[in-house]
N, C-alpha and C. Protein backbone atom coordinates (compact mmCIF):
# COMPACT_ATOMS: atom_id res chain seq x y z
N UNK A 1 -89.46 46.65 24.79
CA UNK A 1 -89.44 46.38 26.20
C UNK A 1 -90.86 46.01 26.65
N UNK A 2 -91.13 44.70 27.75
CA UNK A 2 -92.52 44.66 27.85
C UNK A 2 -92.73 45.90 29.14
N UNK A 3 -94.03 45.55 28.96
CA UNK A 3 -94.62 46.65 30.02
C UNK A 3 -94.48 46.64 31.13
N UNK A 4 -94.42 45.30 31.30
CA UNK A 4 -93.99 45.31 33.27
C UNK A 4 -92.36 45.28 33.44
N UNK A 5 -91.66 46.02 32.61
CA UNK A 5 -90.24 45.91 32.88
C UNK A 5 -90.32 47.70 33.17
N UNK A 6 -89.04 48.13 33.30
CA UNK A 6 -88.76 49.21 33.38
C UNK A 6 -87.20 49.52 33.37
N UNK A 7 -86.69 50.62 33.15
CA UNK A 7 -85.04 51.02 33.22
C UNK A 7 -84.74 52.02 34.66
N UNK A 8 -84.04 51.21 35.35
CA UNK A 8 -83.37 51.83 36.67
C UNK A 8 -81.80 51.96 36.52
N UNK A 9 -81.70 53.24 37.39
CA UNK A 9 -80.44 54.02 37.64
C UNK A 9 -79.66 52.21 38.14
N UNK A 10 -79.61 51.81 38.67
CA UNK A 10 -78.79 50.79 39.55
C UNK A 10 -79.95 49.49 39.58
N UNK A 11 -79.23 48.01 40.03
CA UNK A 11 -79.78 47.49 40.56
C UNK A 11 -80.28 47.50 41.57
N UNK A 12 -79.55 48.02 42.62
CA UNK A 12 -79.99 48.90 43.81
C UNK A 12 -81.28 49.26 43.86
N UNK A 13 -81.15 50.62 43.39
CA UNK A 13 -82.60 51.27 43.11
C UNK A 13 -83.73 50.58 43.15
N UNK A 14 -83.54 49.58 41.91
CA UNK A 14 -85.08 48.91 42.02
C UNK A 14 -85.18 47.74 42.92
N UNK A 15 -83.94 47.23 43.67
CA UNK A 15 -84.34 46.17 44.72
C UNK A 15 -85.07 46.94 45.34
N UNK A 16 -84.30 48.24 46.05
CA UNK A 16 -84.78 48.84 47.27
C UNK A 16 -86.74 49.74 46.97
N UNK A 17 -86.89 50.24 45.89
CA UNK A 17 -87.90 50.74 45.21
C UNK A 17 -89.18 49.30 45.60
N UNK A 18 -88.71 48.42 44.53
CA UNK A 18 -89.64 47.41 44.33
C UNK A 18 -89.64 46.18 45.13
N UNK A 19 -88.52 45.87 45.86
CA UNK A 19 -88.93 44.60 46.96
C UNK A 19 -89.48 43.15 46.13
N UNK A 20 -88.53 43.09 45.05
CA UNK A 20 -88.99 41.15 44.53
C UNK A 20 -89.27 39.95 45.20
N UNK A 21 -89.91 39.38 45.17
CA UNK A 21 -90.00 38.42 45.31
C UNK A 21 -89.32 37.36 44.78
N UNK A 22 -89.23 37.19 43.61
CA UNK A 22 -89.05 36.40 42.89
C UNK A 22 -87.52 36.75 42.13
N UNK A 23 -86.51 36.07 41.61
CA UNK A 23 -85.28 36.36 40.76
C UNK A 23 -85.32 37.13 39.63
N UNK A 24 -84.34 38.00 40.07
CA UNK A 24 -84.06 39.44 38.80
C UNK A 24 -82.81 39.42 38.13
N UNK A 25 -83.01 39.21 36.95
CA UNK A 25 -81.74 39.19 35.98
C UNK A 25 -81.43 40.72 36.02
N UNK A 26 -80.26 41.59 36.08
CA UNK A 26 -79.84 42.72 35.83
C UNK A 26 -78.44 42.28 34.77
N UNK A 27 -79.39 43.17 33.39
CA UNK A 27 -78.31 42.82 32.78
C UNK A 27 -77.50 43.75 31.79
N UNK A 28 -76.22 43.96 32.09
CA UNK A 28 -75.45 45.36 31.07
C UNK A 28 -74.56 45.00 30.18
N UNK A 29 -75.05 44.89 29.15
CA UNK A 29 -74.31 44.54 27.90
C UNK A 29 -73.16 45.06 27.70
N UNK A 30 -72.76 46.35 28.05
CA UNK A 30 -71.49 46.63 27.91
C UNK A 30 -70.69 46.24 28.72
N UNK A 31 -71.12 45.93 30.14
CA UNK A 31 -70.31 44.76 31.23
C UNK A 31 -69.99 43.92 30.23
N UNK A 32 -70.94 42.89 30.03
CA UNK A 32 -70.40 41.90 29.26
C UNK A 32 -69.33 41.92 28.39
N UNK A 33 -69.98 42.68 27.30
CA UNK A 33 -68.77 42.62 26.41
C UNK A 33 -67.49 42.91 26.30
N UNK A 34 -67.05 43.78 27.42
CA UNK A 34 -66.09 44.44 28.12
C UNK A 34 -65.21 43.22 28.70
N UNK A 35 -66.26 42.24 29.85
CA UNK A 35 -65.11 41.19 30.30
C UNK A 35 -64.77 40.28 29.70
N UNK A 36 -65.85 40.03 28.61
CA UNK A 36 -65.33 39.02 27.30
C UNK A 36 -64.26 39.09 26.67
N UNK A 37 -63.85 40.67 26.32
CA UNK A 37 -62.80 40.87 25.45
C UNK A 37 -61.64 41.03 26.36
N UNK A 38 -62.07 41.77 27.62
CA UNK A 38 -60.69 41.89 28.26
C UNK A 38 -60.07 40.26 28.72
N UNK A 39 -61.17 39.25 28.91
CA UNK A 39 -60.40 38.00 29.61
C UNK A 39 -59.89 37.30 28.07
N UNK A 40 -60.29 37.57 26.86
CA UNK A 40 -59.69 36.65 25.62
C UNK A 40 -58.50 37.56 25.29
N UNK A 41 -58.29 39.09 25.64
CA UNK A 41 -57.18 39.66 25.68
C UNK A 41 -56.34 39.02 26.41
N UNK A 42 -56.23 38.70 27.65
CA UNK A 42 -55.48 38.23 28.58
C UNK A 42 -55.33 36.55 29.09
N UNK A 43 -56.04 35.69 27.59
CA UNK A 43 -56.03 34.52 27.87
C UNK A 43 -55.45 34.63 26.56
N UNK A 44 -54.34 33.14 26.56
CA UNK A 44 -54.06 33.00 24.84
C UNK A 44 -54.37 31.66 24.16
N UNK A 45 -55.44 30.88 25.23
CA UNK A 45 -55.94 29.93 25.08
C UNK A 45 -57.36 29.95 24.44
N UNK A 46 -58.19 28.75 23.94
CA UNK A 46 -58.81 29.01 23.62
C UNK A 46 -60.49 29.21 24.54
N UNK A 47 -61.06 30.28 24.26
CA UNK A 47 -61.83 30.62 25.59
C UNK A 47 -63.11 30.11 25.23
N UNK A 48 -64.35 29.21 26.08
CA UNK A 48 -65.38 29.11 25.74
C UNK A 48 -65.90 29.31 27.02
N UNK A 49 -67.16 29.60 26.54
CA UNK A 49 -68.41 29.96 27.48
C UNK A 49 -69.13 28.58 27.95
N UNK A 50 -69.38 28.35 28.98
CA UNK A 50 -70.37 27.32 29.51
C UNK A 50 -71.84 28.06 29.59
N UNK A 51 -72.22 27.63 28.52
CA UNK A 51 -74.07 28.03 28.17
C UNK A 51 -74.79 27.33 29.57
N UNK A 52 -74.58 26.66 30.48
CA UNK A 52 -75.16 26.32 31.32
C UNK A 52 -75.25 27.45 32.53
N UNK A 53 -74.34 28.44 32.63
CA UNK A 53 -74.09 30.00 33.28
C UNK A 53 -75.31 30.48 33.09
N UNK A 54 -75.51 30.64 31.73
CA UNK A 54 -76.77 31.55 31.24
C UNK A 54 -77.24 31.76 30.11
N UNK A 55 -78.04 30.95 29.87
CA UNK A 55 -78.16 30.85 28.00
C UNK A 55 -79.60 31.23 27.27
N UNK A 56 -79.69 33.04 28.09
CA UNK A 56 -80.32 33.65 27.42
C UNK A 56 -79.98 34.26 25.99
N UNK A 57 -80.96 34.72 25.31
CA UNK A 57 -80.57 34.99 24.22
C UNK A 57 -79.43 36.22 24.02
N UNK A 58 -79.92 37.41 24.81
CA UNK A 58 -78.82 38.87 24.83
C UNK A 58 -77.62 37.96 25.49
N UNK A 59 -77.77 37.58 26.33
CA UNK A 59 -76.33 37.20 26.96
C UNK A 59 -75.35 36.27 25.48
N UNK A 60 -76.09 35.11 25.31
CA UNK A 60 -75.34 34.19 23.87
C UNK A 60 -74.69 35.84 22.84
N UNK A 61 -76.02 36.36 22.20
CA UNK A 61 -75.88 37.40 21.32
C UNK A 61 -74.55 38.55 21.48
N UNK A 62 -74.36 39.12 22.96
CA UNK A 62 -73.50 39.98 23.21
C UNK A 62 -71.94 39.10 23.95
N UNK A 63 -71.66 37.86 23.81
CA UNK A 63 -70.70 37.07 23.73
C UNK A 63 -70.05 36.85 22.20
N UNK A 64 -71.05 36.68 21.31
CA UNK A 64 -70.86 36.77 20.28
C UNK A 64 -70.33 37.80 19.86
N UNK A 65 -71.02 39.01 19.81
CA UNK A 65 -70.53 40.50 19.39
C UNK A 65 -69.31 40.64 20.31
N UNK A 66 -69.04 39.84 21.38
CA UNK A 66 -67.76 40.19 21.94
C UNK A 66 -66.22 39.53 21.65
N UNK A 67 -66.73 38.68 20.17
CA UNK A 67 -65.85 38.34 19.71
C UNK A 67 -65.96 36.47 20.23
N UNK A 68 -66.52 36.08 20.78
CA UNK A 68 -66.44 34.81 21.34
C UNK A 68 -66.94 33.59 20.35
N UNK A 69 -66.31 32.51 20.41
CA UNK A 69 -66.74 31.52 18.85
C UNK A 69 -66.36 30.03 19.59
N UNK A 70 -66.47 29.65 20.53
CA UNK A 70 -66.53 28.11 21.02
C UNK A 70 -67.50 28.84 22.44
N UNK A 71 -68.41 27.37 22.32
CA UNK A 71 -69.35 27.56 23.75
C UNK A 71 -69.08 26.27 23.94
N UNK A 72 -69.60 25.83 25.76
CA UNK A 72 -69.35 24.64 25.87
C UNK A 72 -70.52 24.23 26.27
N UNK A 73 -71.41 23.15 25.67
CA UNK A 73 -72.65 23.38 26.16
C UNK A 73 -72.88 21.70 26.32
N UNK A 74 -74.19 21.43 27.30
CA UNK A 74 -74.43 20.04 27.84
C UNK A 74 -75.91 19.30 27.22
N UNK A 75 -76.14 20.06 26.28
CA UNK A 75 -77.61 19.30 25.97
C UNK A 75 -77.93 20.10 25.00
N UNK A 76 -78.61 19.28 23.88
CA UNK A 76 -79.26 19.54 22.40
C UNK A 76 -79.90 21.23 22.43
N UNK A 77 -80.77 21.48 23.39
CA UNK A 77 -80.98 22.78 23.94
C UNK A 77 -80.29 24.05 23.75
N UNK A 78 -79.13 23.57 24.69
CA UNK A 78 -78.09 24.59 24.35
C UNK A 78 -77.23 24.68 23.28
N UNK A 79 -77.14 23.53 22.31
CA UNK A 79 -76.69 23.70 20.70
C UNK A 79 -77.69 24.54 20.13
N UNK A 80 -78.28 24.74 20.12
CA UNK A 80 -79.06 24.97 19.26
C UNK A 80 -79.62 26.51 19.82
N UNK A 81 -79.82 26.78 21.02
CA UNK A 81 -79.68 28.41 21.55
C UNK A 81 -78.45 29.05 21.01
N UNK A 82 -77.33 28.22 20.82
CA UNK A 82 -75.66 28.81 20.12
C UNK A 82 -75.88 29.19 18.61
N UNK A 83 -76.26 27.59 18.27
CA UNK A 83 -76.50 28.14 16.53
C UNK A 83 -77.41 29.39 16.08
N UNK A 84 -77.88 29.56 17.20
CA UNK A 84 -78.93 30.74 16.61
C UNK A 84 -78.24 31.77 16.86
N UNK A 85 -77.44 32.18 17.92
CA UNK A 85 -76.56 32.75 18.11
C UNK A 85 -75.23 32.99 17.05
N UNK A 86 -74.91 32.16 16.91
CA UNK A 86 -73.71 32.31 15.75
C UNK A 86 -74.16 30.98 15.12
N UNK A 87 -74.24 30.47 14.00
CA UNK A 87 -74.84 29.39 13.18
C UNK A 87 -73.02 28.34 13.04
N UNK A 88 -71.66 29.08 13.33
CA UNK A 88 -70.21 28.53 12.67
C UNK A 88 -69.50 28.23 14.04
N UNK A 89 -70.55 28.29 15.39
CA UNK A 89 -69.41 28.58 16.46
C UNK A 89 -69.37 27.41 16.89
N UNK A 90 -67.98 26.95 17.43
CA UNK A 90 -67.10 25.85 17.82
C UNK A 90 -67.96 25.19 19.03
N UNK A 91 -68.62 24.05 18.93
CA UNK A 91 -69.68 23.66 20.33
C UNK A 91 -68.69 22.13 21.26
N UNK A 92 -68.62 22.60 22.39
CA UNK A 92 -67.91 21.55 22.92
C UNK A 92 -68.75 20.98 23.99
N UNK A 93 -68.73 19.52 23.57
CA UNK A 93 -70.03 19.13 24.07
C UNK A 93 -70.11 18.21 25.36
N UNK A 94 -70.15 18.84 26.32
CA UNK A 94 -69.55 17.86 27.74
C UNK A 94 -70.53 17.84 28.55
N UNK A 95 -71.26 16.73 28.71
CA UNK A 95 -72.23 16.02 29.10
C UNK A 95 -71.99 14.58 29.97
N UNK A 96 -71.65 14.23 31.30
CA UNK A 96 -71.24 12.43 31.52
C UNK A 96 -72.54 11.64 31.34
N UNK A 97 -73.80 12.19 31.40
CA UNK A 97 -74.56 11.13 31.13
C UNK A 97 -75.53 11.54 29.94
N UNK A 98 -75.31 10.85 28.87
CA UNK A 98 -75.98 10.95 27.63
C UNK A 98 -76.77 9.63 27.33
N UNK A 99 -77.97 10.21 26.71
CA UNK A 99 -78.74 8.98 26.21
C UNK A 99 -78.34 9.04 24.66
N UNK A 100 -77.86 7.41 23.82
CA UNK A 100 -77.80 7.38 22.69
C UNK A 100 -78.56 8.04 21.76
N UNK A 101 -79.62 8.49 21.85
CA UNK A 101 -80.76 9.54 21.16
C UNK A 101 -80.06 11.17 21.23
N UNK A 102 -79.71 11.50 22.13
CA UNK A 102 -79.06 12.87 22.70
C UNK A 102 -78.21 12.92 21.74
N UNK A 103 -76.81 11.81 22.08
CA UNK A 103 -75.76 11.71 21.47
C UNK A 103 -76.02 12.31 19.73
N UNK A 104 -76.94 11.23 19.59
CA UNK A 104 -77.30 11.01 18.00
C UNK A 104 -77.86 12.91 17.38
N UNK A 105 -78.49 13.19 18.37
CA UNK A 105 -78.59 14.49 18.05
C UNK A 105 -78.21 15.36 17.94
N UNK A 106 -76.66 15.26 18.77
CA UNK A 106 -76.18 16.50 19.47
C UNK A 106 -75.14 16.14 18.12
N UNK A 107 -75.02 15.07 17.65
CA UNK A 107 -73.95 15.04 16.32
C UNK A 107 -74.66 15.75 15.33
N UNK A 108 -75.81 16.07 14.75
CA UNK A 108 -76.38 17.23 14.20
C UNK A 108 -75.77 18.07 14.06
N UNK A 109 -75.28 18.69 15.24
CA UNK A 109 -74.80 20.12 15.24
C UNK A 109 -73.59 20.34 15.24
């Protein structure tokens, strides 16, 4: 953990404590993984993530551990935040404006 982070009871807490300025990720992995599995429980389709939501690394990582294996992602960037994430997972690649270079790259992956 770096040093200027810390662990609070709630998000709450530390809005009201610390007064940001600036945007605060609050993030609970077991949330996650919890609505991952409960919505692929209750979907019988096939479910992917839009990496454009949030394509930090814990978030990719605990999608993964939540059983999740197609992302849908819009740029070479986000292939490649996935592969590191899972190196086999299904990338669906929906982008309307691509430059032939992009294209050429994003077939790489």
């Amino acid at each position: 953990m770096r040093k200027d982070m810390a662990i609070w009871p709630t998000p709450q807490v530390h809005l009201t404590k610390c007064v940001p300025d600036e945007p605060i990720m609050y993030f609970c992995p077991e949330a996650l993984r919890e609505t991952a599995q409960r919505f692929q429980r209750g979907f019988d389709g096939l479910v992917t993530y839009a990496v454009k939501a949030n394509d930090h690394a814990e978030v990719l990582d605990n999608l993964v551990g939540a059983g999740l294996r197609a992302f849908d992602v819009a740029s070479p960037e986000e292939m490649a935040r996935v592969r590191r994430a899972l190196p086999e997972a299904v990338l669906h690649y929906h982008n309307p404006v691509r430059s032939r270079s992009e294209v050429a790259e994003a077939i790489g992956y």
